[in-house]
Protein backbone atom coordinates (compact mmCIF):
# COMPACT_ATOMS: atom_id res chain seq x y z
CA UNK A 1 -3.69 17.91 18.44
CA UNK A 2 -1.74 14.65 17.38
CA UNK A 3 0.18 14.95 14.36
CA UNK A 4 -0.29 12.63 11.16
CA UNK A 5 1.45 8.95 11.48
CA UNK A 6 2.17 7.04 8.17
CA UNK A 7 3.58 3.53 7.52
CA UNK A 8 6.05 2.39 5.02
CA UNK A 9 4.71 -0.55 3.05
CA UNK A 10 6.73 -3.43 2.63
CA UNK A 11 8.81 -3.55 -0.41
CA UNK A 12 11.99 -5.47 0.13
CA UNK A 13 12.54 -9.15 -0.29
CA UNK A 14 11.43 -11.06 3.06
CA UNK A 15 7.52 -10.03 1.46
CA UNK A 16 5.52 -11.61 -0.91
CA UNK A 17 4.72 -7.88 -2.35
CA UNK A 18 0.95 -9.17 -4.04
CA UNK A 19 -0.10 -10.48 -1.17
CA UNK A 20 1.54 -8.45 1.83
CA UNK A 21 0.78 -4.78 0.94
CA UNK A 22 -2.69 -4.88 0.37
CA UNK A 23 -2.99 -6.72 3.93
CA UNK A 24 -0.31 -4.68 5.23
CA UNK A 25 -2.06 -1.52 3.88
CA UNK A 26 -5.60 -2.75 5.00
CA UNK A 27 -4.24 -3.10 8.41
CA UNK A 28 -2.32 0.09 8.77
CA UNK A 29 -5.50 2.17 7.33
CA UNK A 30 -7.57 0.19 10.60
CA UNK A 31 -4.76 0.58 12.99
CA UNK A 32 -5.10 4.49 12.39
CA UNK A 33 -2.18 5.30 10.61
CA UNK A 34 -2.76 8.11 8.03
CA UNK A 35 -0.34 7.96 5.07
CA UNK A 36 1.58 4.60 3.75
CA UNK A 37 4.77 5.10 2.07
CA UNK A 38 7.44 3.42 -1.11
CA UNK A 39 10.98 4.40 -1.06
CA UNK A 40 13.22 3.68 -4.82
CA UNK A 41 15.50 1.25 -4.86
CA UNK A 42 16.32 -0.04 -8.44
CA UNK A 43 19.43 -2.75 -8.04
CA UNK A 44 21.77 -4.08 -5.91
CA UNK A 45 25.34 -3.81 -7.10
CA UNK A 46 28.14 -6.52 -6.45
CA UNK A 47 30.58 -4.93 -6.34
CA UNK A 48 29.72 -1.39 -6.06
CA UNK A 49 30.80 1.46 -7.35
CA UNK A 50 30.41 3.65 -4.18
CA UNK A 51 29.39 2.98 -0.39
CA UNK A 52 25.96 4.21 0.95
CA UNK A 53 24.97 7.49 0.06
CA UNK A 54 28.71 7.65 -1.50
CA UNK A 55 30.01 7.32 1.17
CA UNK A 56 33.28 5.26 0.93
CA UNK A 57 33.33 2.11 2.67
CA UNK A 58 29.74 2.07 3.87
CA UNK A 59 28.07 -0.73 2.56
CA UNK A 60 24.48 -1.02 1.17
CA UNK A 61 22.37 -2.59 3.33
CA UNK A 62 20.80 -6.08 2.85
CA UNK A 63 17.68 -5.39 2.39
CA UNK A 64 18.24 -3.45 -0.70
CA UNK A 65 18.76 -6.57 -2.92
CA UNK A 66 15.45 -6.64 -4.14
CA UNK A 67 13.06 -3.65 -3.80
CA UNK A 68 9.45 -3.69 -5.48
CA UNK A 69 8.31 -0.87 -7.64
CA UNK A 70 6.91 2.18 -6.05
CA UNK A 71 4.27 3.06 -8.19
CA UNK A 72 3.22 -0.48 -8.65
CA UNK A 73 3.42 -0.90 -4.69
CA UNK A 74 1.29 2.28 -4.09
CA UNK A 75 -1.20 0.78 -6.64
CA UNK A 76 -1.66 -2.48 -4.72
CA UNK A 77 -2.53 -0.41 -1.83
CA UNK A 78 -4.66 2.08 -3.54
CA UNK A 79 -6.93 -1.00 -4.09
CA UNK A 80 -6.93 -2.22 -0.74
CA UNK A 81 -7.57 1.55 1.71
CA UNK A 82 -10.14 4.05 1.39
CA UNK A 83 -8.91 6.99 3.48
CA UNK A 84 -4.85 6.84 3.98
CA UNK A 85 -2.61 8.89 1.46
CA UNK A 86 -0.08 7.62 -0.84
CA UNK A 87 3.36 8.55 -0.75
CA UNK A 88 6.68 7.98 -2.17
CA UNK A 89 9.56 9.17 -0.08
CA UNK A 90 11.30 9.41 -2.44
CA UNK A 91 11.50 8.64 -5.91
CA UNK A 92 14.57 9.50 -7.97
CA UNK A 93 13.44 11.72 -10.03
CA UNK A 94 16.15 11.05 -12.85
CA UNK A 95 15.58 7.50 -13.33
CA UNK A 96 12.07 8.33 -14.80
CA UNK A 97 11.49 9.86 -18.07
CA UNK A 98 9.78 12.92 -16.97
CA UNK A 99 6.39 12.86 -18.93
CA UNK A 100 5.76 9.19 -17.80
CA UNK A 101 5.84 9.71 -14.33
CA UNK A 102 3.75 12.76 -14.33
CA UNK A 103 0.90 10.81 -16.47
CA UNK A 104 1.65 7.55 -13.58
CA UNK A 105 1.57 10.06 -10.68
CA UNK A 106 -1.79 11.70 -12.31
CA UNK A 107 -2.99 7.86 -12.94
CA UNK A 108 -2.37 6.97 -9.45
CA UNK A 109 -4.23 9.75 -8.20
CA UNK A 110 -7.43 9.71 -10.35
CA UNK A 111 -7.52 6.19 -9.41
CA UNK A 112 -7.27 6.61 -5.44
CA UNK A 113 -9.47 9.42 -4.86
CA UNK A 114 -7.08 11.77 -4.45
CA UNK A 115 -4.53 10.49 -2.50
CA UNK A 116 -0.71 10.39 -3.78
CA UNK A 117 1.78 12.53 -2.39
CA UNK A 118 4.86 12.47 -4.63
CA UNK A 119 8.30 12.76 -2.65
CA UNK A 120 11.24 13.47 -5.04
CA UNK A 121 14.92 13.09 -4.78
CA UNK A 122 17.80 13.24 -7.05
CA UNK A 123 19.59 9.99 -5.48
CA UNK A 124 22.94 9.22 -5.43
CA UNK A 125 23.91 5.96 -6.60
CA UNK A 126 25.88 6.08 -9.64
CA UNK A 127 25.21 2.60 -10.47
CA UNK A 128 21.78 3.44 -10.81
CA UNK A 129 22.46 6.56 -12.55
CA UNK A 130 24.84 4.11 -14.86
CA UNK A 131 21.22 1.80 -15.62
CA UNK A 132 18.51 3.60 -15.59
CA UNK A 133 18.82 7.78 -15.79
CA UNK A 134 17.48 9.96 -18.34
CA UNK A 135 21.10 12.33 -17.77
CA UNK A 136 24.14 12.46 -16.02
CA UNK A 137 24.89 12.29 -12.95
CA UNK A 138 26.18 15.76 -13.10
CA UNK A 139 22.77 17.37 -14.30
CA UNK A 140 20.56 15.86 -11.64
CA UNK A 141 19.30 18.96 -10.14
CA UNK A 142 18.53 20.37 -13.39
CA UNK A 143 16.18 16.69 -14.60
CA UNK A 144 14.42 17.24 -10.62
CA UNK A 145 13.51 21.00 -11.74
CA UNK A 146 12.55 19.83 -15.39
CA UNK A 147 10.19 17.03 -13.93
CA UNK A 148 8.78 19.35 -11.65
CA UNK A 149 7.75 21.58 -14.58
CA UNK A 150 7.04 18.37 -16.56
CA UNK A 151 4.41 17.43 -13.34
CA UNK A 152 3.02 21.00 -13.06
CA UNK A 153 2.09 21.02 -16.76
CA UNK A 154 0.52 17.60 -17.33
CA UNK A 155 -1.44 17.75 -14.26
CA UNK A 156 -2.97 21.35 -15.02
CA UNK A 157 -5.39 22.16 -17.48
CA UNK A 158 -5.56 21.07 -21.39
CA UNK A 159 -3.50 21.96 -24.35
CA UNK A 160 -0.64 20.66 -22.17
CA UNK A 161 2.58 22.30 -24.19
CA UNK A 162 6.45 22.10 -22.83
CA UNK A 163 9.40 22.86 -24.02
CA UNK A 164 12.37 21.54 -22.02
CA UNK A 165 15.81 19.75 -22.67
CA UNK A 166 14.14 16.38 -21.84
CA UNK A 167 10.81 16.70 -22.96
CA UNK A 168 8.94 18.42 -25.85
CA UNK A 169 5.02 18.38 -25.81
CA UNK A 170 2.83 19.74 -28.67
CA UNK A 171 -0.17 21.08 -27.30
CA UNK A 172 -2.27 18.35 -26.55
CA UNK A 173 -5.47 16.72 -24.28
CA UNK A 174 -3.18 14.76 -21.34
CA UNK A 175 -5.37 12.67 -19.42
CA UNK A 176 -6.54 11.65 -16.81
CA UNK A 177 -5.76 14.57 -14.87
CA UNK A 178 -5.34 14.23 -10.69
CA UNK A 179 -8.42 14.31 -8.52
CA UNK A 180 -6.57 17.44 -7.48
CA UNK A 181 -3.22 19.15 -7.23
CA UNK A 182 -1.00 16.68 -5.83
CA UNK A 183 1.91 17.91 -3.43
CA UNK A 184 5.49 17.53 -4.19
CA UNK A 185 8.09 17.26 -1.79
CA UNK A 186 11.63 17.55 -1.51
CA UNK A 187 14.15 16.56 0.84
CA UNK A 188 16.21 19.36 0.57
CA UNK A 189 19.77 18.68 2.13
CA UNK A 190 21.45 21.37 0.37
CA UNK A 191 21.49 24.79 0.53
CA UNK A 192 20.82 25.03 -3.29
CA UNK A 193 17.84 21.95 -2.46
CA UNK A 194 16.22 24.00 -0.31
CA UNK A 195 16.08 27.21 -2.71
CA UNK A 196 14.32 25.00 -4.78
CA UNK A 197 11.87 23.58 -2.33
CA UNK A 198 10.99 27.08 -0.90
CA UNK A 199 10.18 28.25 -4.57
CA UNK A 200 8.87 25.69 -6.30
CA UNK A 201 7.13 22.78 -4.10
CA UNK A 202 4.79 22.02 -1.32
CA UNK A 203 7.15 20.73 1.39
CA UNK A 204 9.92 19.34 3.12
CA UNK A 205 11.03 15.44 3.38
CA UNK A 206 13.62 15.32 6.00
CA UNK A 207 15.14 12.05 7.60
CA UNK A 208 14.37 12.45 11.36
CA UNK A 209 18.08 12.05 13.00
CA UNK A 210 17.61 13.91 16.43
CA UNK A 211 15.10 16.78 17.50
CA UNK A 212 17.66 19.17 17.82
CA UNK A 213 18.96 18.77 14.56
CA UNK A 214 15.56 19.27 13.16
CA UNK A 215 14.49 21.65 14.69
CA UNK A 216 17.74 24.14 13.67
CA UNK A 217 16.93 22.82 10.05
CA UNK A 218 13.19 23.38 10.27
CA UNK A 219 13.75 26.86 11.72
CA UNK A 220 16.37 28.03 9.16
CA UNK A 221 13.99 26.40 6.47
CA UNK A 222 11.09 28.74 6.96
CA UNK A 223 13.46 31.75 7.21
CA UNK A 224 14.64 30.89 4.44
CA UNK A 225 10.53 30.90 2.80
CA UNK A 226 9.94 34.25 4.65
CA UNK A 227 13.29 35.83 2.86
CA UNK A 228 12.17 34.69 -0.61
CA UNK A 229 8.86 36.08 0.07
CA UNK A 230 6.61 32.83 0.12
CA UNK A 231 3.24 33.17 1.13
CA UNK A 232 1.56 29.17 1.32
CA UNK A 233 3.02 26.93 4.44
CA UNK A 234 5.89 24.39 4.08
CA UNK A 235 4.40 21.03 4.73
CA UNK A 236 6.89 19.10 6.58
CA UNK A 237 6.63 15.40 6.81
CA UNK A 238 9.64 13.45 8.94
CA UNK A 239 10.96 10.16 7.96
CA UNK A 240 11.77 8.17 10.49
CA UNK A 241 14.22 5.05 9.37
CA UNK A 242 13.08 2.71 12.79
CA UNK A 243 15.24 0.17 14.03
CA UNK A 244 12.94 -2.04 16.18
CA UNK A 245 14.29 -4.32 18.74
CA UNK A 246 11.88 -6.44 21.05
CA UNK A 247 14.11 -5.56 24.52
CA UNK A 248 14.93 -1.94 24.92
CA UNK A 249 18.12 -0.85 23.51
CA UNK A 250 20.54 -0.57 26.43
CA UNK A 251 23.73 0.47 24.43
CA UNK A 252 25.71 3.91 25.11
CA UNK A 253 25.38 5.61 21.67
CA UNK A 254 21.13 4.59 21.06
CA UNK A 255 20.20 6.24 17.53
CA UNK A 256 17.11 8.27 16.87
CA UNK A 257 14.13 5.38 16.03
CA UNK A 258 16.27 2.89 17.68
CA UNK A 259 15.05 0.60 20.07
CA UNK A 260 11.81 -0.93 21.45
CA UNK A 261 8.52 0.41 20.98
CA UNK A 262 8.46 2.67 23.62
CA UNK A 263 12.00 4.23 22.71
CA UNK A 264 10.57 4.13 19.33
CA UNK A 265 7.59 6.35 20.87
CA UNK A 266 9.55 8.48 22.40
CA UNK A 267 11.74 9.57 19.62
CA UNK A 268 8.45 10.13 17.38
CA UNK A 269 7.43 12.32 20.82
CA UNK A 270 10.37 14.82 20.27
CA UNK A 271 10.67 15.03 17.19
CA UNK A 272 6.93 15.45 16.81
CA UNK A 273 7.78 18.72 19.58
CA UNK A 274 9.35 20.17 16.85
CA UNK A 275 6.12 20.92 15.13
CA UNK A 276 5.95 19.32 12.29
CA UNK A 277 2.46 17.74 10.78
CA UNK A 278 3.80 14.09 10.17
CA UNK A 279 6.02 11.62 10.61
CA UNK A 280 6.11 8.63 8.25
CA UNK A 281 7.37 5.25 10.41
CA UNK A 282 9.89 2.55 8.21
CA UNK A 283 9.26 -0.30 10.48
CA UNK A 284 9.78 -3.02 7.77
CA UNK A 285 13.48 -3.58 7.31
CA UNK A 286 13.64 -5.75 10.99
CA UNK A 287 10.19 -7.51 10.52
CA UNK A 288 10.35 -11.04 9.36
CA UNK A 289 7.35 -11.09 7.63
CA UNK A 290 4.06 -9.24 6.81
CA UNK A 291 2.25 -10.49 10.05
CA UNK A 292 5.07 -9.22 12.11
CA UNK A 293 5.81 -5.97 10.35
CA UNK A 294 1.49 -5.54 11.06
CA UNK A 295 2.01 -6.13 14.66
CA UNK A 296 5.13 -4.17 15.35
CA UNK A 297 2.97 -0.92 13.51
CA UNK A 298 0.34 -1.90 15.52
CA UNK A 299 2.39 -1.46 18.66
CA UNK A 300 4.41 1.54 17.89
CA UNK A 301 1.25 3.07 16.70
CA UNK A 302 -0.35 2.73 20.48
CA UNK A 303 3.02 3.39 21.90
CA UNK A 304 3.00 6.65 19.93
CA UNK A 305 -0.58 7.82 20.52
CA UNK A 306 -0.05 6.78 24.49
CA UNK A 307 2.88 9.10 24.57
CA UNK A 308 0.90 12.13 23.47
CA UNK A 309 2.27 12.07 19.24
């Protein structure tokens, strides 16, 4: 059976976001992909404080300079598909205020049908920490487990009533509520992340950077569930950061996603081997514009179902 293929929508500056995602969306939904995807980027600083990922010395790519709201972005293409889910993979959970997003998440939902998927992360820029967070750096993991509980309790059943460090709600009516539960995923690169994900949400959110890799991650991830005793399956959904080139990639040291769209396919082939249920596709970083980022997913998309994903 093929696995689940989602698109990330287009977000970052080359796009005209009102106009792009819905067609982008629209397209993707026809094309046969399954799920359409946001990522959270809030600024772009010069200088900055830290390289990529905190890494020193690795700089932020360009494409990060200007990056359209998630949940606004997922809206546009709520209005435009019928059928595909809505993700976010991820948002950073402590640049929200916890109560908001879960009544924007349940919003989103009741609106769509049904549809969101909410990916959450802690981040790791401290520049955006330094604008926009709700706590310090320092206490991230603990503001991820508080919005958790935050979600849990505004989307179930009325008098809502919490009691955390962030967020204090009398009992009250907290509406609208999700069409149903939505998932929440985590990606989980730690061993104290992945406690949390086994115990407390739906799945997993990896970045896909070889099969092997995965695989030994996936493996030790679900021995992990079956140590701590949990019962319900790990949804696993792969995100696959594609670096499309239009001649296949002939150098020595080719990266996972890298390529043409038959090395492209091929990747998504091995990784999908692993057995996971879906892998979400980031084509939109190389595209020039919304009509070629819709053609490129059109062409992976074939490439991918031709090779058996």
């Amino acid at each position: 059976m093929a696995i689940r293929l989602g698109l990330s929508l287009p977000q970052t500056r080359q796009y005209d976001i009102g106009r792009d995602v819905p067609e982008v969306a629209r397209a993707a939904e026809r094309t046969g992909y399954e799920s359409l995807w946001v990522f959270e980027r809030i600024l772009f600083p010069e200088p900055a404080t830290q390289g990529l990922f905190g890494i020193p010395g690795l700089p932020w790519p360009d494409q990060y300079r200007a990056v359209a709201d998630p949940l606004v972005t997922l809206a546009l293409a709520a209005t435009a598909t019928e059928r595909a889910q809505l993700g976010t993979s991820v948002l950073i959970a402590p640049l929200h205020v916890p109560f908001q997003l879960a009544r924007g998440l349940a919003s989103l939902d009741a609106a769509s049908g049904g549809r969101v998927v909410a990916g959450l992360g802690t981040g790791w820029s401290l520049d955006e920490y330094a604008a926009a967070a709700v706590a310090p750096f320092e206490r991230r993991g603990a503001v991820l487990d508080e919005v958790i509980d935050v979600c849990r309790a505004v989307w179930g059943p009325d008098p809502v009533a919490y009691e955390g460090a962030l967020t204090a709600i009398a009992p009250s009516v907290v509406g609208p509520k999700p069409k149903r539960p939505i998932p929440i995923l985590l990606p989980a690169t730690s061993a104290r992340a992945r406690r949390r994900l086994v115990d407390r949400a739906d799945g997993w959110m990896p970045v896909g950077a070889g099969a092997e890799q995965l695989a030994e991650q996936w493996r030790r991830l679900r021995e992990l569930a079956a140590e701590r005793g949990r019962e319900e399956p790990v949804r696993c959904v792969v995100r696959a950061n594609a670096q499309h080139t239009h001649a296949p990639y002939r150098g020595g040291s080719r990266r996972p996603f890298q390529g043409s769209a038959e090395q492209i396919s091929e990747d998504l082939a091995t990784h999908a081997a692993v057995g996971v249920e879906e892998i979400l596709i980031d084509l939109q970083g190389r595209a020039r514009d919304a009509a070629e980022l819709t053609d490129l997913a059109a062409e992976v998309y074939t490439a991918a179902r031709a090779a058996g994903v």
